[in-house]
N, C-alpha and C. Protein backbone atom coordinates (compact mmCIF):
# COMPACT_ATOMS: atom_id res chain seq x y z
N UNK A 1 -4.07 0.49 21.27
CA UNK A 1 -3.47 -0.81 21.00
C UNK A 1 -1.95 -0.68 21.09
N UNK A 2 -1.69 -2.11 21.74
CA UNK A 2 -0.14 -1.40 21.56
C UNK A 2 0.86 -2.50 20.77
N UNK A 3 2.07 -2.31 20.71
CA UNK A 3 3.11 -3.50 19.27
C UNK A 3 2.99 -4.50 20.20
N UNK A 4 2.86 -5.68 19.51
CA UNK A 4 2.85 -6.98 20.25
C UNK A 4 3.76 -7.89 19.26
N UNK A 5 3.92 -9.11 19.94
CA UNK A 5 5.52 -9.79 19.06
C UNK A 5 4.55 -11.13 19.47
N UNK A 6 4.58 -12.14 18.67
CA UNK A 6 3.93 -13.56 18.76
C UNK A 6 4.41 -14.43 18.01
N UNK A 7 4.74 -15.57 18.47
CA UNK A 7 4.75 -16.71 18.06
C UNK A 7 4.09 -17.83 17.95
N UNK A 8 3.61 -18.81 16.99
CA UNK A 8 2.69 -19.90 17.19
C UNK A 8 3.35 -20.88 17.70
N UNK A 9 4.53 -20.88 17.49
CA UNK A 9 5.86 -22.01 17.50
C UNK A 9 5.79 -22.26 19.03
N UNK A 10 5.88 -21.61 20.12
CA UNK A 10 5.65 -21.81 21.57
C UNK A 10 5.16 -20.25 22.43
N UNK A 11 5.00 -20.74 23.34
CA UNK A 11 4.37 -19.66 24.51
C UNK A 11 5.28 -19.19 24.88
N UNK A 12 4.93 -17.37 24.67
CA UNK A 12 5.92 -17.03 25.37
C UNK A 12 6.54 -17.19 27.21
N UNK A 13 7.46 -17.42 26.96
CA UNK A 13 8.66 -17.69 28.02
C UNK A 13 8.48 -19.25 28.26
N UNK A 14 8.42 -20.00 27.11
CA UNK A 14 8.69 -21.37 27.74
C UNK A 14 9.80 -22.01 26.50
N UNK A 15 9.51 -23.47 26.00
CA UNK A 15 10.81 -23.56 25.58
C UNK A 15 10.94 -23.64 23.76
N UNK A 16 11.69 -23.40 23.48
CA UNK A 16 11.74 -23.00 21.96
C UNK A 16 11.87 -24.72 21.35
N UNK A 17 11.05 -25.00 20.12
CA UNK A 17 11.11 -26.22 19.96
C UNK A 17 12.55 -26.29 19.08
N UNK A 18 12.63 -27.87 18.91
CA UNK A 18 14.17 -28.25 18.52
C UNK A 18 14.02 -27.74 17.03
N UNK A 19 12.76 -27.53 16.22
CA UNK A 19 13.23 -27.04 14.65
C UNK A 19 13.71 -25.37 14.69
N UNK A 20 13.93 -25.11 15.53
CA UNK A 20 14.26 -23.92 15.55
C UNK A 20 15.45 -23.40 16.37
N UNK A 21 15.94 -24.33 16.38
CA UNK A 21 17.25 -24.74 17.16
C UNK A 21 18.40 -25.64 16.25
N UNK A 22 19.91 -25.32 16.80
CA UNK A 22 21.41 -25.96 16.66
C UNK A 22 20.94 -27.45 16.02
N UNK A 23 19.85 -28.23 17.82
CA UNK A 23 19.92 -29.30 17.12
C UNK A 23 18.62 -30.01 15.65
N UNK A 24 18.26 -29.25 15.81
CA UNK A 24 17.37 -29.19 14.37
C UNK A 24 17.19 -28.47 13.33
N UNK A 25 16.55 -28.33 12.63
CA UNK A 25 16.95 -27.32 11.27
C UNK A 25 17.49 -26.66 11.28
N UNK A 26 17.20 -25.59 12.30
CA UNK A 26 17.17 -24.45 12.32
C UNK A 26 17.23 -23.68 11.28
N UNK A 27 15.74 -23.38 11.89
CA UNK A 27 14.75 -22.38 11.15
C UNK A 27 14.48 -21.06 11.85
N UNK A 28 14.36 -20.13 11.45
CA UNK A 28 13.92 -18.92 11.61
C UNK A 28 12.33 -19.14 12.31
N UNK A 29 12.32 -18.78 13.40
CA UNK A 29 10.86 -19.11 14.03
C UNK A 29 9.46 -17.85 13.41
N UNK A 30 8.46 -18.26 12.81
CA UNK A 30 7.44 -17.19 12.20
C UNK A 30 7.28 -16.54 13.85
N UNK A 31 7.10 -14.89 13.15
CA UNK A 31 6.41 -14.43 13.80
C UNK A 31 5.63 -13.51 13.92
N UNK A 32 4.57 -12.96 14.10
CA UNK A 32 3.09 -11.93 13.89
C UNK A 32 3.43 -10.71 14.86
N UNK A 33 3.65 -9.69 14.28
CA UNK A 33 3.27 -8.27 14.61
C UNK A 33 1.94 -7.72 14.31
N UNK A 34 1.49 -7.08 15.79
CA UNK A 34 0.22 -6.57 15.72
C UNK A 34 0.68 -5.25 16.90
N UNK A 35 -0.87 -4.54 16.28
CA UNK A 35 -0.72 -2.84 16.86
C UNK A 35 0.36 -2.11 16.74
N UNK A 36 0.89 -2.41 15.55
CA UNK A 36 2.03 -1.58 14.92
C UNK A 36 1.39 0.17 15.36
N UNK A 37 2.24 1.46 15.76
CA UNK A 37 1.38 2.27 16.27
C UNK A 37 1.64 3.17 14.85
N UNK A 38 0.63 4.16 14.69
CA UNK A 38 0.83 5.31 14.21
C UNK A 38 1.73 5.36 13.51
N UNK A 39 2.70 5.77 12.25
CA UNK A 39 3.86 6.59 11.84
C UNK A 39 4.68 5.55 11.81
N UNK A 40 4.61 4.42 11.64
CA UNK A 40 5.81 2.82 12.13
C UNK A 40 5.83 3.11 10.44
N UNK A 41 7.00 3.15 9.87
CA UNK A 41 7.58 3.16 8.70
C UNK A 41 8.99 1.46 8.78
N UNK A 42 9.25 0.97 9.56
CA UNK A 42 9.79 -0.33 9.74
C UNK A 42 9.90 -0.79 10.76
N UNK A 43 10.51 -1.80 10.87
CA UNK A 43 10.40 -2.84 12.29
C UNK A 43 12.02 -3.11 12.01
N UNK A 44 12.19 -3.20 13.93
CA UNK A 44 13.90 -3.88 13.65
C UNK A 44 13.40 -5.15 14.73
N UNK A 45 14.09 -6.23 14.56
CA UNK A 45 14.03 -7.30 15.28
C UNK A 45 15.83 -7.77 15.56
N UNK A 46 16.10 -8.08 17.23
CA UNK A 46 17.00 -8.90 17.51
C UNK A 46 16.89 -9.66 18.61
N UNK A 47 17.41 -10.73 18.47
CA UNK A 47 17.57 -11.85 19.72
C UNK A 47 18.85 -12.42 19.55
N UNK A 48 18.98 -11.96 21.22
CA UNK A 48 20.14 -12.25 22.24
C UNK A 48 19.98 -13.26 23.17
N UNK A 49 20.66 -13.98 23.45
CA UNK A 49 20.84 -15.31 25.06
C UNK A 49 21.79 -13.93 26.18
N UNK A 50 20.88 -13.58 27.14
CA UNK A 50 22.40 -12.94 28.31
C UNK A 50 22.79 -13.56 28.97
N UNK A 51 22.65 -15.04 28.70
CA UNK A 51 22.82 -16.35 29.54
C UNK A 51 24.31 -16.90 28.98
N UNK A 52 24.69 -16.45 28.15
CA UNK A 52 25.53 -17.44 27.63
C UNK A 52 27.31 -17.57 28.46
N UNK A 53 28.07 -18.42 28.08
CA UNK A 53 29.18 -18.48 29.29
C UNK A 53 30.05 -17.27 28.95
N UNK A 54 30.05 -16.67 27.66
CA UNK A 54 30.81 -15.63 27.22
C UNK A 54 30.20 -14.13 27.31
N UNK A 55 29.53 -14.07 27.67
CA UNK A 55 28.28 -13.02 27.84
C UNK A 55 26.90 -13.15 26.61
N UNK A 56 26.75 -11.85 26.93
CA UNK A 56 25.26 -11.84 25.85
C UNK A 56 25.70 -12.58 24.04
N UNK A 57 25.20 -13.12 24.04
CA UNK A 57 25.68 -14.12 22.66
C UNK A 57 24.33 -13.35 21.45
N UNK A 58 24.50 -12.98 20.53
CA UNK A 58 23.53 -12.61 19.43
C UNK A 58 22.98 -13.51 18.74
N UNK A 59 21.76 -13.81 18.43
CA UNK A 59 21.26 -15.38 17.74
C UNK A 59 20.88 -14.42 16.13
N UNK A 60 20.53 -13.02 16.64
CA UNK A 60 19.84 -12.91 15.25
C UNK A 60 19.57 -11.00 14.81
N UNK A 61 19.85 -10.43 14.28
CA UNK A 61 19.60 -9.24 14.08
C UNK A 61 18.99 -8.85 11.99
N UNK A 62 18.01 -8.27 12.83
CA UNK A 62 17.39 -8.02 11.09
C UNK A 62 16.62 -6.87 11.40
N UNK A 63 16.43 -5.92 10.50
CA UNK A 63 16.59 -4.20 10.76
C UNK A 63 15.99 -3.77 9.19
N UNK A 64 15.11 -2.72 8.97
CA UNK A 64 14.53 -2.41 7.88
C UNK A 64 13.17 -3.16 7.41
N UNK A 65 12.91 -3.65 7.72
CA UNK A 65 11.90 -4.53 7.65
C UNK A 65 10.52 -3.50 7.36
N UNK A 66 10.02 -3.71 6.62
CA UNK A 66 9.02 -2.77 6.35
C UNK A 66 7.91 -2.89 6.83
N UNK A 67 7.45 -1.24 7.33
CA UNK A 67 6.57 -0.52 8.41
C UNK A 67 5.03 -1.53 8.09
N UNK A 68 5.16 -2.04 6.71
CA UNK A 68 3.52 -2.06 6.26
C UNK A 68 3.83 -4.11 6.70
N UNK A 69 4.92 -4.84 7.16
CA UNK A 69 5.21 -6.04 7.50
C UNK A 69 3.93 -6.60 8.87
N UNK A 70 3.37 -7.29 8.69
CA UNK A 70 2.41 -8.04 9.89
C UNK A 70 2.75 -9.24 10.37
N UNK A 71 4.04 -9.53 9.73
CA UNK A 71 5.25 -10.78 11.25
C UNK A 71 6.24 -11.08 9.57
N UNK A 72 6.44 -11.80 10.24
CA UNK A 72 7.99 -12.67 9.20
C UNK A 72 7.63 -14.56 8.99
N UNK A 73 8.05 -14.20 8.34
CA UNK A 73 7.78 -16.15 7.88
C UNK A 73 8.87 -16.96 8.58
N UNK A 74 8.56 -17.92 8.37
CA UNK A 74 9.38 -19.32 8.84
C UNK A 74 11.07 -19.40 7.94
N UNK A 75 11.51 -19.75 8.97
CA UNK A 75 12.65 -19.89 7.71
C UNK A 75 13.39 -18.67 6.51
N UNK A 76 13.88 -17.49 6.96
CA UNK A 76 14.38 -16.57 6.72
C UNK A 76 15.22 -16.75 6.12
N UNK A 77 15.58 -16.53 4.62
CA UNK A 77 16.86 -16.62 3.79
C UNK A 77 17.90 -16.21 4.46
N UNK A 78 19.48 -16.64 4.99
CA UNK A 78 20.65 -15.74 5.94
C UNK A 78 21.25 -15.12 4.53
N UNK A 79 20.51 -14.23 3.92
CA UNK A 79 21.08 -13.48 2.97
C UNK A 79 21.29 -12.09 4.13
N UNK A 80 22.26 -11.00 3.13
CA UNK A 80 22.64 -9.73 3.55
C UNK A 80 21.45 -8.99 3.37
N UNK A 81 20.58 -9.07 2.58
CA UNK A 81 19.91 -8.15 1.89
C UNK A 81 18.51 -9.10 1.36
N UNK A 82 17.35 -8.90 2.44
CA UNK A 82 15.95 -9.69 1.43
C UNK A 82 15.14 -8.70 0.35
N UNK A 83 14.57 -9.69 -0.40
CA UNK A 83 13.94 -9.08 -1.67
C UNK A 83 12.64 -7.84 -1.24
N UNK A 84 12.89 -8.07 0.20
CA UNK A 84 11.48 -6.90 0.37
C UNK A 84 12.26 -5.78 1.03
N UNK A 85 13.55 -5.46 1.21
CA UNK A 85 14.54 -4.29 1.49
C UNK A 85 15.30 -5.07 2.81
N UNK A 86 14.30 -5.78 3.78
CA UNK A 86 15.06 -6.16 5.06
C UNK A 86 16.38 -6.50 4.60
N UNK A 87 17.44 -6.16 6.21
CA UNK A 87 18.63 -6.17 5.82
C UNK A 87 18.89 -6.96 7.33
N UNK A 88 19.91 -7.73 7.13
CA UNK A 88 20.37 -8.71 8.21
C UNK A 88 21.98 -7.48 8.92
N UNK A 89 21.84 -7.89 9.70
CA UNK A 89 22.83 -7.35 10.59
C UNK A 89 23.83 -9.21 10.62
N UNK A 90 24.83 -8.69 11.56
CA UNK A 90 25.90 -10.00 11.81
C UNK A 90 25.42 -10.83 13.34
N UNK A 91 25.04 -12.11 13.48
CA UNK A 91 25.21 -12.65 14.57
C UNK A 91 26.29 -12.64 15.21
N UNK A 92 26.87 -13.24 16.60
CA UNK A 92 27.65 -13.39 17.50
C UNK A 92 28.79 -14.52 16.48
N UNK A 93 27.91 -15.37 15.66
CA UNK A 93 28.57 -16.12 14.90
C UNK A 93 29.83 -15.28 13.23
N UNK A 94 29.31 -14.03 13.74
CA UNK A 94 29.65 -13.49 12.12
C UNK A 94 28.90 -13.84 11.04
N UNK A 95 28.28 -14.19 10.98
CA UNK A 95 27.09 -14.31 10.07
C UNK A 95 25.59 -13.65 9.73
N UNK A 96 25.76 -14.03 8.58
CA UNK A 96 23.95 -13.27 8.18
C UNK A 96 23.11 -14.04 8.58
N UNK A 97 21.46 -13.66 9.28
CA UNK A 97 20.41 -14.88 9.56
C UNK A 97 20.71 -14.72 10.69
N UNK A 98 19.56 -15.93 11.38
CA UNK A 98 19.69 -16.07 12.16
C UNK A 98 19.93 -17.77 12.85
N UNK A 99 20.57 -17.87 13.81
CA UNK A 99 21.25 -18.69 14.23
C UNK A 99 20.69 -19.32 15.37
N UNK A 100 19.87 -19.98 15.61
CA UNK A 100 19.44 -20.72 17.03
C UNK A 100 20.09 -21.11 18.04
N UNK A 101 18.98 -21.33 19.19
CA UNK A 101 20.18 -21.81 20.34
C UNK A 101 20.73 -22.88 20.00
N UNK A 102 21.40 -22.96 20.93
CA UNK A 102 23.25 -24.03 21.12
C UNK A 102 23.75 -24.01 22.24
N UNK A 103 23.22 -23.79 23.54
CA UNK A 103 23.74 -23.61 24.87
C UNK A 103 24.69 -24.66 25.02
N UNK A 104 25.40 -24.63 26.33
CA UNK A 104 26.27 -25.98 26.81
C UNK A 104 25.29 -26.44 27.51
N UNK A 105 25.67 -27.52 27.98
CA UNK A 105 24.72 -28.54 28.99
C UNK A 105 24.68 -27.77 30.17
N UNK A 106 23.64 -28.20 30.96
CA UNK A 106 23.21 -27.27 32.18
C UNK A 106 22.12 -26.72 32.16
N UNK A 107 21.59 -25.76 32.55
CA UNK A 107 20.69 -24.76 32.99
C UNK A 107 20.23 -23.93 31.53
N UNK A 108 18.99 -24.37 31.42
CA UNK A 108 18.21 -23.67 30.13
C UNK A 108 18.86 -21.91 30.34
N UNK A 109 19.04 -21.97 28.67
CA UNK A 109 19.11 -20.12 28.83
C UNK A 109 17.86 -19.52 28.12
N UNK A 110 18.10 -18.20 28.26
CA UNK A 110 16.53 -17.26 27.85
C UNK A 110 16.98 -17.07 26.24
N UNK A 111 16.31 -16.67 25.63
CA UNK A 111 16.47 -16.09 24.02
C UNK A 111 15.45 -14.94 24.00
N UNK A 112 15.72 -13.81 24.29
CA UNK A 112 14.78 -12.79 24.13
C UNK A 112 14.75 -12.38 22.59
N UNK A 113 13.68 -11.70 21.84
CA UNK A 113 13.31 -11.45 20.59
C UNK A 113 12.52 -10.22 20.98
N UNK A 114 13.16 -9.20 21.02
CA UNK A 114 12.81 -7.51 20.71
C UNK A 114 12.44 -6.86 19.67
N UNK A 115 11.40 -6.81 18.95
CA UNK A 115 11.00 -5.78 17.97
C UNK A 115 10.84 -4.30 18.36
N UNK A 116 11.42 -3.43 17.22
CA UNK A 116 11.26 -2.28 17.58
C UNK A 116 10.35 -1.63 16.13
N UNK A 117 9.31 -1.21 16.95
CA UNK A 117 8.44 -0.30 15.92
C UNK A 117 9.20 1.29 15.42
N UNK A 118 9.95 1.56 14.28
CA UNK A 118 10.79 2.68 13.81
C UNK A 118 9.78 3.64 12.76
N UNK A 119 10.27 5.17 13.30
CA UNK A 119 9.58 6.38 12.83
C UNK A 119 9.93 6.55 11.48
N UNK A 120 11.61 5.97 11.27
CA UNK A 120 11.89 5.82 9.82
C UNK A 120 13.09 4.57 9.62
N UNK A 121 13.29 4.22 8.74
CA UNK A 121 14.57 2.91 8.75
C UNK A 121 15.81 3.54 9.25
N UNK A 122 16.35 1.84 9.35
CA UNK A 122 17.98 2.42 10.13
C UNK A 122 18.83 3.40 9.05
N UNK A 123 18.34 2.60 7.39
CA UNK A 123 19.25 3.16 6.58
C UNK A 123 20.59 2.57 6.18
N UNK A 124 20.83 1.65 7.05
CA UNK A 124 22.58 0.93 7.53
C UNK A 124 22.32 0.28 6.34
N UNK A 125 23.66 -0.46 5.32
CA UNK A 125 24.07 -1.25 4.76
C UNK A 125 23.98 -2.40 5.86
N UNK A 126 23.70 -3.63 5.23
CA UNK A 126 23.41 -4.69 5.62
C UNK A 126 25.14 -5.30 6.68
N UNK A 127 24.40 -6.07 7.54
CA UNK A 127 26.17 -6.63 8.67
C UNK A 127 26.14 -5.50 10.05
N UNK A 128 25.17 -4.92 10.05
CA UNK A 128 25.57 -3.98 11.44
C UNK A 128 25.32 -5.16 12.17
N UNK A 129 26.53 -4.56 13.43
CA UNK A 129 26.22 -5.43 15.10
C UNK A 129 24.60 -5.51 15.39
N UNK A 130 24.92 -6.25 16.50
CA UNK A 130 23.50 -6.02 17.13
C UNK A 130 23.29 -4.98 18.43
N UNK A 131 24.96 -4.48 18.33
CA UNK A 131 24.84 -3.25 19.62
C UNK A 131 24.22 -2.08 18.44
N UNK A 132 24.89 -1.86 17.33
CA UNK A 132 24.96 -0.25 16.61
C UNK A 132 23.22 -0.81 16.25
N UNK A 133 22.46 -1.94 16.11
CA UNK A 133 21.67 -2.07 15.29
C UNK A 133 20.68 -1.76 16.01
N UNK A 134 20.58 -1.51 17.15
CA UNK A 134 19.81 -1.36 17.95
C UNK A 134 19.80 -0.29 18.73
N UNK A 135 21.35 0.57 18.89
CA UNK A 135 21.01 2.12 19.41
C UNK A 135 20.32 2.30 18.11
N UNK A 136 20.51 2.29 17.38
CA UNK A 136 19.97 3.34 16.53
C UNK A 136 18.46 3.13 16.06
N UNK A 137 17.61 1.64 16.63
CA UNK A 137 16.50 1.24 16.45
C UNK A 137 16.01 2.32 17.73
N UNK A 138 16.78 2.10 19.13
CA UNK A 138 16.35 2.83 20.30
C UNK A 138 15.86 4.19 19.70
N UNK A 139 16.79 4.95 18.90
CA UNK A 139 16.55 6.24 18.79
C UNK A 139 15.40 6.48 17.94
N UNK A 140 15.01 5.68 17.08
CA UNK A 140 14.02 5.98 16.01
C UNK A 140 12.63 5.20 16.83
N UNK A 141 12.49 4.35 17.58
CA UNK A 141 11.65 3.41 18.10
C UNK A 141 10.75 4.76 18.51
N UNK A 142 8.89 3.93 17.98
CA UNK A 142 7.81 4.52 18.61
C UNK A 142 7.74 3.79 19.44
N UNK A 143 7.58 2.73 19.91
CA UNK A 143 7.53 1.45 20.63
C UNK A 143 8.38 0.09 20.16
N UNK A 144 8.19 -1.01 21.25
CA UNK A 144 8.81 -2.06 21.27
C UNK A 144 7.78 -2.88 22.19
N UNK A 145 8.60 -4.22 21.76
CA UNK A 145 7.80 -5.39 22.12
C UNK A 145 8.85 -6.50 22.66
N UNK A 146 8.91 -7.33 23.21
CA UNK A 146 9.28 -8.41 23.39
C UNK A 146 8.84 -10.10 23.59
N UNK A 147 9.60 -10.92 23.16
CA UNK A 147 9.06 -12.39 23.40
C UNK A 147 9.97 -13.19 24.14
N UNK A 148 9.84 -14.45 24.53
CA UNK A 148 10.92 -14.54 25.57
C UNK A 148 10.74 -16.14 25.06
N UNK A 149 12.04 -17.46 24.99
CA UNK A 149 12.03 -18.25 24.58
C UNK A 149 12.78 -19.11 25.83
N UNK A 150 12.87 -20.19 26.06
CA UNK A 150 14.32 -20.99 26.81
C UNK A 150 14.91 -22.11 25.87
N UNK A 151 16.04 -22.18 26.04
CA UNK A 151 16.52 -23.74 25.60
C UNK A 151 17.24 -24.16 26.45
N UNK A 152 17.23 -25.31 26.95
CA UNK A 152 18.55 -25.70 27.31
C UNK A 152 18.91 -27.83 26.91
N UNK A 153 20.10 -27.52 27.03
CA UNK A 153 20.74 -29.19 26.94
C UNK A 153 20.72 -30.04 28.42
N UNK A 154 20.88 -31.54 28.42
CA UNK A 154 21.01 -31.92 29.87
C UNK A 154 22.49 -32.11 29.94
């Protein structure tokens, strides 16, 4: 079996609905991990747009998440630090949480959402990038997964 990343909220690679987006709540979209492999002691999750006019824009980084976790709920506190150890890294925005799309008008962009299945936690105090948050998911990763979202404005 291998890590899989799911959402009920939409299919992957089509378009992310508006509650989970700039122009609506924005909410933290649920999502279900399955075939966590062998030895997975945590999960790191981030999503990036490489679409954006400034380059890769960060919507969301969260890291520590514990190995025994089977997805994340709706609506994620943008605290530094959740009550079950997960620890938020900083969006593109400087902020804790996560942050939905907001493209400019034009051409839908992608929102990829990468989980990484980890041999042991990052360990990091809460606010890492989403570059450091993720070599260091690379290095510990048994596997990974991905989901793929679009938004765009007219």
């Amino acid at each position: 079996m291998s890590l899989g990343l799911q959402t009920t909220a939409w299919r992957n690679g089509e378009r992310i609905p508006t509650r989970h987006t700039a122009d609506g709540p924005d909410l933290s979209p649920a999502f279900e991990f399955t075939g966590a492999p062998p030895g997975t002691v945590a999960f790191a999750l981030i999503c990036d747009d490489p679409d954006a006019p400034v380059g890769t824009w960060v919507h969301w980084v969260l890291y520590d998440i514990p190995g025994t976790a089977s997805g994340l709920p709706e609506g994620i506190a943008a605290e530094a630090e959740l009550p079950d150890g997960s620890r938020h890294g900083k969006n593109s925005w400087k902020n804790y949480g996560y942050g939905g799309p907001s493209p400019p008008p034009g051409k839908p962009h992608r929102y990829y959402f990468r989980l990484y299945a980890l041999r042991e936690p990052l360990g990091a105090e809460p606010g890492l990038t989403a570059s450091r948050a993720e070599s260091l998911a690379r290095e510990r990763a048994i596997e990974s997964a991905q989901y793929l979202g679009t938004y765009g404005r007219p």
